[in-house]
Structure formats: C-alpha cells, structure tokens
Protein backbone atom coordinates (compact mmCIF):
# COMPACT_ATOMS: atom_id res chain seq x y z
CA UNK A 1 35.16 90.75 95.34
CA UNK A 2 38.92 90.19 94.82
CA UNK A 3 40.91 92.91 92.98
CA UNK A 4 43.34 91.87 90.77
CA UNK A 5 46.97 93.67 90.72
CA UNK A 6 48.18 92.42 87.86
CA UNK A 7 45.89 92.65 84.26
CA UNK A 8 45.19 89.56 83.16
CA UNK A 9 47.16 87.54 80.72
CA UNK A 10 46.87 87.69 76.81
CA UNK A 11 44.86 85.29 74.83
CA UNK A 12 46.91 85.17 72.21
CA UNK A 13 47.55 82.09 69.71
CA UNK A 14 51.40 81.01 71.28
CA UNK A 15 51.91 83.22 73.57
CA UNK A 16 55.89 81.90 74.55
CA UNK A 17 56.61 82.63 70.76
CA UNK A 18 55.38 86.02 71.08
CA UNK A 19 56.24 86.55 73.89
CA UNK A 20 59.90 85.29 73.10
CA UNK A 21 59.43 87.06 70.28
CA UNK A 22 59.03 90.37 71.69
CA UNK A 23 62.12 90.11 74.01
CA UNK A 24 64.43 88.68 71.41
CA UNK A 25 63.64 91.92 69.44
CA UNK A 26 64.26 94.16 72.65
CA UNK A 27 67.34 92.46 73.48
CA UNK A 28 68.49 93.13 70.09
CA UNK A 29 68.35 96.08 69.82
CA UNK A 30 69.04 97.22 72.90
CA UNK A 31 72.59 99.31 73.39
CA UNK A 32 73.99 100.34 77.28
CA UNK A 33 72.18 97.05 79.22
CA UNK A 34 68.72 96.12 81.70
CA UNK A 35 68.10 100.44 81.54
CA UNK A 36 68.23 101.06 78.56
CA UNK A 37 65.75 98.46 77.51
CA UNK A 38 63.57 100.11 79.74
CA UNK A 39 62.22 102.21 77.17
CA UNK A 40 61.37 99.30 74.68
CA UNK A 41 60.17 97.39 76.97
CA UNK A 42 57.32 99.65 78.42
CA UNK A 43 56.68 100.09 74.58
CA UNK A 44 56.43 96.73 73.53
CA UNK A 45 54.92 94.93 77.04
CA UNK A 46 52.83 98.27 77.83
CA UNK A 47 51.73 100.03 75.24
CA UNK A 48 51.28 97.82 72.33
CA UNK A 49 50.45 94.20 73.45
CA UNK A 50 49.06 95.54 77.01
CA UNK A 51 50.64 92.63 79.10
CA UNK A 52 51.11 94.97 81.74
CA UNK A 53 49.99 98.13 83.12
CA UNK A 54 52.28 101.28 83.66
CA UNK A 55 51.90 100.81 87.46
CA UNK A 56 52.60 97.26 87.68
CA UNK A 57 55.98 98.30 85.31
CA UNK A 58 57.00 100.44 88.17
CA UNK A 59 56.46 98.23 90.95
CA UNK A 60 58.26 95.48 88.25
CA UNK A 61 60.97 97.48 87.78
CA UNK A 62 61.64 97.94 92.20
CA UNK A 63 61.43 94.38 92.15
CA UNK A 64 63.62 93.94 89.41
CA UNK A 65 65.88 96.24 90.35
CA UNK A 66 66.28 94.91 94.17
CA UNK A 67 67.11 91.58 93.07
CA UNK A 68 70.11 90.11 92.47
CA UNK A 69 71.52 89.38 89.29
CA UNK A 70 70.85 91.15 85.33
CA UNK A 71 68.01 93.74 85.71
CA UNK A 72 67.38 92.95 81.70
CA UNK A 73 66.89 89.65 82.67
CA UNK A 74 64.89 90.21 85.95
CA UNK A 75 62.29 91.81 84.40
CA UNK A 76 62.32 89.35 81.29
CA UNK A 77 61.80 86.63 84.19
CA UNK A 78 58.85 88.92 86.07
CA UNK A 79 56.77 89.63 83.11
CA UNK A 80 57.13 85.98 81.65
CA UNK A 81 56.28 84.27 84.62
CA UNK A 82 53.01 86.93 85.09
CA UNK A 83 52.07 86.16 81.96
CA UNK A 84 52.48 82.49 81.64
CA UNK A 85 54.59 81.16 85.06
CA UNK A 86 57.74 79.05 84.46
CA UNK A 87 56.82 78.32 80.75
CA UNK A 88 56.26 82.31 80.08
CA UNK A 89 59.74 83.26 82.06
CA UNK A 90 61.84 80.77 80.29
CA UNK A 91 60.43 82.05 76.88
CA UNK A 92 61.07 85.97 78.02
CA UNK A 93 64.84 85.23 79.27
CA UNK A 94 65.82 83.44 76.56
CA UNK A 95 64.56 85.44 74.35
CA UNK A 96 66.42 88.67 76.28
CA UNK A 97 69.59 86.81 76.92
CA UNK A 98 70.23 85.22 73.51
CA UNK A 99 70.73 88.36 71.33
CA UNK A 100 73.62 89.10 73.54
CA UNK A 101 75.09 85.97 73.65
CA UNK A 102 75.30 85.34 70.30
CA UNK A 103 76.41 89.12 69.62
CA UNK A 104 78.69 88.97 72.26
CA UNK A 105 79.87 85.24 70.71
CA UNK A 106 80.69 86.68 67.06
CA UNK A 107 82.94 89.77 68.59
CA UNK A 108 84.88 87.63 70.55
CA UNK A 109 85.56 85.48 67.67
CA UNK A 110 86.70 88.76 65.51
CA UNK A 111 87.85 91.09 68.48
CA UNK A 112 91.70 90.40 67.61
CA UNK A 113 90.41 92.04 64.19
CA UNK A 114 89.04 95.26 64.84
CA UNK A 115 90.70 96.00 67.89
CA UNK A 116 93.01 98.45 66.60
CA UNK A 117 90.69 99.66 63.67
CA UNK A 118 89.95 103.31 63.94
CA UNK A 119 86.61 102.99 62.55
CA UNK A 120 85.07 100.84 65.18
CA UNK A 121 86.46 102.83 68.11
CA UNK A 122 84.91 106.16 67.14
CA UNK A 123 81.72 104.11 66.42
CA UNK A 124 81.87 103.51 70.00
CA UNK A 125 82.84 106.59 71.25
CA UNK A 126 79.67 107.81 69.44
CA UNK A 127 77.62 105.18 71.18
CA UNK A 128 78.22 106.19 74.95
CA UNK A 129 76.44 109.02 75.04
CA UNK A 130 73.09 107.90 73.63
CA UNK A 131 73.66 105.01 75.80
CA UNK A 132 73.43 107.20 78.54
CA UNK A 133 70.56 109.32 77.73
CA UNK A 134 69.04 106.16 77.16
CA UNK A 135 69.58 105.72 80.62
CA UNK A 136 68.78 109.10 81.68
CA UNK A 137 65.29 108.91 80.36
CA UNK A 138 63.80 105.97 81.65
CA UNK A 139 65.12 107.35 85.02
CA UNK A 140 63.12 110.43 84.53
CA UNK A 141 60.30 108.68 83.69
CA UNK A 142 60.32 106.55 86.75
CA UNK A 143 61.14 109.49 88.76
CA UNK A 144 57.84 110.94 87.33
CA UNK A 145 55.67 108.17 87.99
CA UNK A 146 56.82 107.36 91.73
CA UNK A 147 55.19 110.72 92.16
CA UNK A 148 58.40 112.52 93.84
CA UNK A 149 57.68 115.62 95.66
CA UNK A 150 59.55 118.28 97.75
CA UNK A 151 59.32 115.89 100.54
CA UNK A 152 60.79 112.64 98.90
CA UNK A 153 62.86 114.53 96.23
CA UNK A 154 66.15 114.17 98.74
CA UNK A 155 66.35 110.21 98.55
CA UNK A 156 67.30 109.33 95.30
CA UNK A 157 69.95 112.73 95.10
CA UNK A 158 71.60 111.42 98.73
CA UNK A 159 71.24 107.88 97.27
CA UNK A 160 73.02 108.54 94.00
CA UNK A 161 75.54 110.88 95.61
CA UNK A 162 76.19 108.18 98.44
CA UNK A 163 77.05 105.81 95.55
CA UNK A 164 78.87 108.57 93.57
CA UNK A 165 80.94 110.53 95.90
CA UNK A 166 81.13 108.18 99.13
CA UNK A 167 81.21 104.79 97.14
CA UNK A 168 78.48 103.29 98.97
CA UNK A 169 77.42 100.06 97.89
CA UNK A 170 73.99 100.45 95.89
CA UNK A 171 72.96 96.85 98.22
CA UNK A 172 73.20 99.22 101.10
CA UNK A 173 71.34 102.06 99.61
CA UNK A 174 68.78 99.50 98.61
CA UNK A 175 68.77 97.83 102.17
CA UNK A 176 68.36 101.37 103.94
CA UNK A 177 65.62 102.47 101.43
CA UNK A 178 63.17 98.95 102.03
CA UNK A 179 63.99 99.18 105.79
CA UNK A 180 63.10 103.05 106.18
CA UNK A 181 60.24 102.72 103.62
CA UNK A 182 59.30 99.70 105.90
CA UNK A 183 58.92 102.20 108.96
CA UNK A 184 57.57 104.93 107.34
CA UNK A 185 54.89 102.30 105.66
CA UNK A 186 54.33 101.32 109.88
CA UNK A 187 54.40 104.79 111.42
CA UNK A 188 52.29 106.00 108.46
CA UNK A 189 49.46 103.22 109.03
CA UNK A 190 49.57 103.93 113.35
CA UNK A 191 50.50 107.67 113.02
C-alpha cells in the first residue's frame, strides 16, 4: 500500500479562484516579504482550508527557501502546483505577486509626493519593527517544529552568525547544510 506525503487535494467548486483567492488576500496584506507571510499562510493553506499539513509546510518551506528566487512566490508556486499542477501554481503566484505589483505600481506613481511628508515616514518607522517580529515568529515556530535539540541547536546560531558577523553568503550556508545533512542522512543509515 502506497503512502501518500502530501494530503490530497481539495474538492472544491473552482479551486484556481480560491485558491487565487486565498493568496491574493495573503499577499495583500502581507508587510516585511516571503516571511512574514509565513504566518498567513499556514493559517489560510493549513488550518482553515487544510490543503496542506503542518509537516508538509515545513518541508515546503526548506524547499522554498533553498530555491532560487522570491520565497513568497516559491511557496505560492509549491502549494499551487500540489494542489492543482501548472494550472494551480499559476493561480497561487499570481495571485501572491499581483497585490504587490499593483501596490508597488500606485507608490511609484505618487512617490515624488509623499517623499518628504512627515506623516508617511513615521508610519514607516512604526512598521519595521512588527515587520520583524513578524519575522521573528514564524522563525520560532519553524525552529519548534524541526524538533531542535541540544545537539542540533548550534547550526542555525553558527549559520546566522556566519551570515551576520562573517558575511557569508546564505547560498553557502545552504550548500554546507544539504551536503552535511546529506552525510549525516548516509552515516546515520550505515552507522
């Protein structure tokens, strides 16, 4: 009997609307970029329509996070192509990248405006840092559920202060990380 990884897909009436739907609304509201939707996402694609379980998020979110390009619209692609291949991805991106383009669109076409204004500068200084604890809990989180312990608690400090303090690209940190977790994987399995 086969085991399947990922839950099954939704039957649900149009699933790319929805499903566009849903990451048009993430996207929207979404301040401080891919981590910060992190949150909304697990809400929306876990907990209330079920598309995915928590441990498939996690192993979405490595994959995600490894590849190149927008984590926000990584994992857009991921769950839209689980859920309905190329059809269910293009519905999911475009639904993540087009709040930001069209945001994105109107300020540049009233930057020169508000550039100076007072107002919108200390609404922004205000904004960084719940962006970043927006940031800081979905990290948490994931540190949570890849089960860190005394023994694996050293990799992500030495890999964030590699990045912080040394400048080490994060590519190398990630390229390190799949190799060793490649070898402990073999010695592991022959040890």
């Amino acid at each position: 009997m086969k085991s399947e990884k990922f839950a099954a897909a939704p039957k649900v009436s149009n699933i790319y609307f929805e499903s566009f739907k849903t990451f048009f609304k993430i996207g929207i509201f979404t301040l401080g970029g891919g981590y910060a939707m992190i949150p909304l996402i697990e809400e929306e694609v876990v907990n209330r329509k079920q598309w995915v379980r928590k441990e498939e998020m996690l192993d979405l979110i490595a994959i995600a996070q490894s590849c190149p390009g927008v984590f926000a619209i990584n994992i857009a692609i991921f769950i839209g192509y689980k859920l309905r291949k190329v059809r269910g991805a293009l519905a999911t991106t475009l639904g993540t990248a087009l709040p930001s383009f069209l945001i994105i669109l109107l300020i540049a076409m009233f930057f020169k405006q508000f550039e100076d204004n007072a107002v919108v500068a200390a609404m922004f200084r205000g904004i960084r840092p719940a962006v970043v604890a927006l940031i800081a809990v979905p990290t948490f989180n994931l540190g949570k559920r890849a089960e860190l312990n005394k023994f694996t608690i050293w990799i992500p400090i030495v890999s964030a202060l590699a990045i912080w303090a040394l400048g080490v690209s994060p590519i190398w940190i990630i390229i390190v990380a799949g190799i060793g977790g490649y070898i402990y994987g073999k010695l592991r399995v022959h040890g």
